[in-house]
N, C-alpha and C. Protein backbone atom coordinates (compact mmCIF):
# COMPACT_ATOMS: atom_id res chain seq x y z
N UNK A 1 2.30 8.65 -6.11
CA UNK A 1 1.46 7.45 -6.01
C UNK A 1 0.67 7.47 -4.71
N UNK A 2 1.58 7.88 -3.55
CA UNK A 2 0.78 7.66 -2.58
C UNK A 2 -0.49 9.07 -2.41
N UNK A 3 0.34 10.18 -2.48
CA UNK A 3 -0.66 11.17 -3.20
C UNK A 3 -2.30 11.23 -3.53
N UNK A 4 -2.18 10.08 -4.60
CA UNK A 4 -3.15 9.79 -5.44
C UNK A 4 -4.00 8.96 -4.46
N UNK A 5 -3.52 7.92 -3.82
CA UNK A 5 -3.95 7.02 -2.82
C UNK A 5 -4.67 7.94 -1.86
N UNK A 6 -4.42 8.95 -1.25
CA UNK A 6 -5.31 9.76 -0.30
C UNK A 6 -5.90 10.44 -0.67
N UNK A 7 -5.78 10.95 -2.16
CA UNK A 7 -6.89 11.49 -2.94
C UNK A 7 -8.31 10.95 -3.43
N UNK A 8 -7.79 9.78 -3.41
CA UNK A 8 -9.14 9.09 -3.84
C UNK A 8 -10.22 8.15 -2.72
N UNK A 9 -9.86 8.68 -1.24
CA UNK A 9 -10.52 8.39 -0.43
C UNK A 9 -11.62 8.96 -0.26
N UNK A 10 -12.64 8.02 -0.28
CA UNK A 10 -14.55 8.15 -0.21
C UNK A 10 -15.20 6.69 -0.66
N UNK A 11 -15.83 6.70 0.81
CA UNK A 11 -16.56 5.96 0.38
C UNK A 11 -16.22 4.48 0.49
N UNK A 12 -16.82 3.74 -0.41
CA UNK A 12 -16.41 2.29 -0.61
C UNK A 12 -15.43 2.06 -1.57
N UNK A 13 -14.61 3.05 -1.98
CA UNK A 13 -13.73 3.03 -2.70
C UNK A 13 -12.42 3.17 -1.53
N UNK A 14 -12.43 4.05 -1.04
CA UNK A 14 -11.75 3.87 0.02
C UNK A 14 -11.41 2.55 0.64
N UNK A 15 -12.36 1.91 1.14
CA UNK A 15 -12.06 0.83 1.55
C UNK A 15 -11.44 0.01 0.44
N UNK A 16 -11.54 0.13 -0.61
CA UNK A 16 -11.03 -1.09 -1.55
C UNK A 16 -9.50 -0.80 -1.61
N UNK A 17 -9.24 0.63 -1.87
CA UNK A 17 -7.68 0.97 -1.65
C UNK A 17 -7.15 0.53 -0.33
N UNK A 18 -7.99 0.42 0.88
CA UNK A 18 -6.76 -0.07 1.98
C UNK A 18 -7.04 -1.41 2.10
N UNK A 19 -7.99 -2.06 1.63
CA UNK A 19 -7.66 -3.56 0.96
C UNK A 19 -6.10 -4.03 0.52
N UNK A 20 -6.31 -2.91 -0.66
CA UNK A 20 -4.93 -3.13 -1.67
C UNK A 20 -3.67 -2.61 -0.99
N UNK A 21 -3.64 -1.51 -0.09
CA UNK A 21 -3.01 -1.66 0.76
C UNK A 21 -2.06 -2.55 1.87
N UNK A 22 -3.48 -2.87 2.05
CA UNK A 22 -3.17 -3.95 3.70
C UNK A 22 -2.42 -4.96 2.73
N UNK A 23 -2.72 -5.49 1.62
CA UNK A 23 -2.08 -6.60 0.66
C UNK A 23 -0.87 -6.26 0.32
N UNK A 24 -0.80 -4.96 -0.28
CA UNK A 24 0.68 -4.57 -0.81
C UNK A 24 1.72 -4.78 0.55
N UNK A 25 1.52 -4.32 1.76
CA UNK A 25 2.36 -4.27 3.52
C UNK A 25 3.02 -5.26 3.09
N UNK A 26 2.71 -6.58 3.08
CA UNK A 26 4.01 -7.54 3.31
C UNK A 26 5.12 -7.13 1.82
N UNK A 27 4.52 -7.49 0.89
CA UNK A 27 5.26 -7.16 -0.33
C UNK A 27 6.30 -6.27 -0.05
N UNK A 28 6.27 -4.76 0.39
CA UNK A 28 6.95 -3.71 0.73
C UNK A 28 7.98 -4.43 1.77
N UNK A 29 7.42 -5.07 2.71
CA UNK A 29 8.13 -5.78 3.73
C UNK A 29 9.20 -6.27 3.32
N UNK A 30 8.48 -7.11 2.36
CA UNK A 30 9.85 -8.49 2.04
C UNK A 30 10.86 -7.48 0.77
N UNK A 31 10.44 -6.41 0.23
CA UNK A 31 11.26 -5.74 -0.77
C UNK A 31 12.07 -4.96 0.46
N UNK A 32 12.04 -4.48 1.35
CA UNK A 32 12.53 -3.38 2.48
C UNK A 32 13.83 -4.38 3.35
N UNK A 33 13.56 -5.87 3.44
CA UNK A 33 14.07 -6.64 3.93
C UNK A 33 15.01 -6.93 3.07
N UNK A 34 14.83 -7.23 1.76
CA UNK A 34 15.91 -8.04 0.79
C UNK A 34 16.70 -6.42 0.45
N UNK A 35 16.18 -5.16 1.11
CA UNK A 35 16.93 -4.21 0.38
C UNK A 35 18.21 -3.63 1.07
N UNK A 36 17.59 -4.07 2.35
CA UNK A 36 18.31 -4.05 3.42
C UNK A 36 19.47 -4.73 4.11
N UNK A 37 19.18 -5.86 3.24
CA UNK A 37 20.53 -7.04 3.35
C UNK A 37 21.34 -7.08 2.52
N UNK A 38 20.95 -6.12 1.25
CA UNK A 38 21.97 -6.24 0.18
C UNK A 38 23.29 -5.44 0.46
């Protein structure tokens, strides 16, 4: 997945993936946190 994610860097597409990125960070966060306490 992430793979694919640096593969498809160019351009203004690029930027839209670290959009979706920067959005996904907390998500990962709060899954890394609750995974971590279990």
């Amino acid at each position: 997945m992430i793979t694919a994610f640096w593969h498809c860097e160019s351009g203004s597409f690029a930027m839209q993936n670290l959009r979706f990125y920067r959005a996904k960070q907390p998500l990962l966060e709060r899954k890394t946190i609750g995974f971590t306490k279990h």
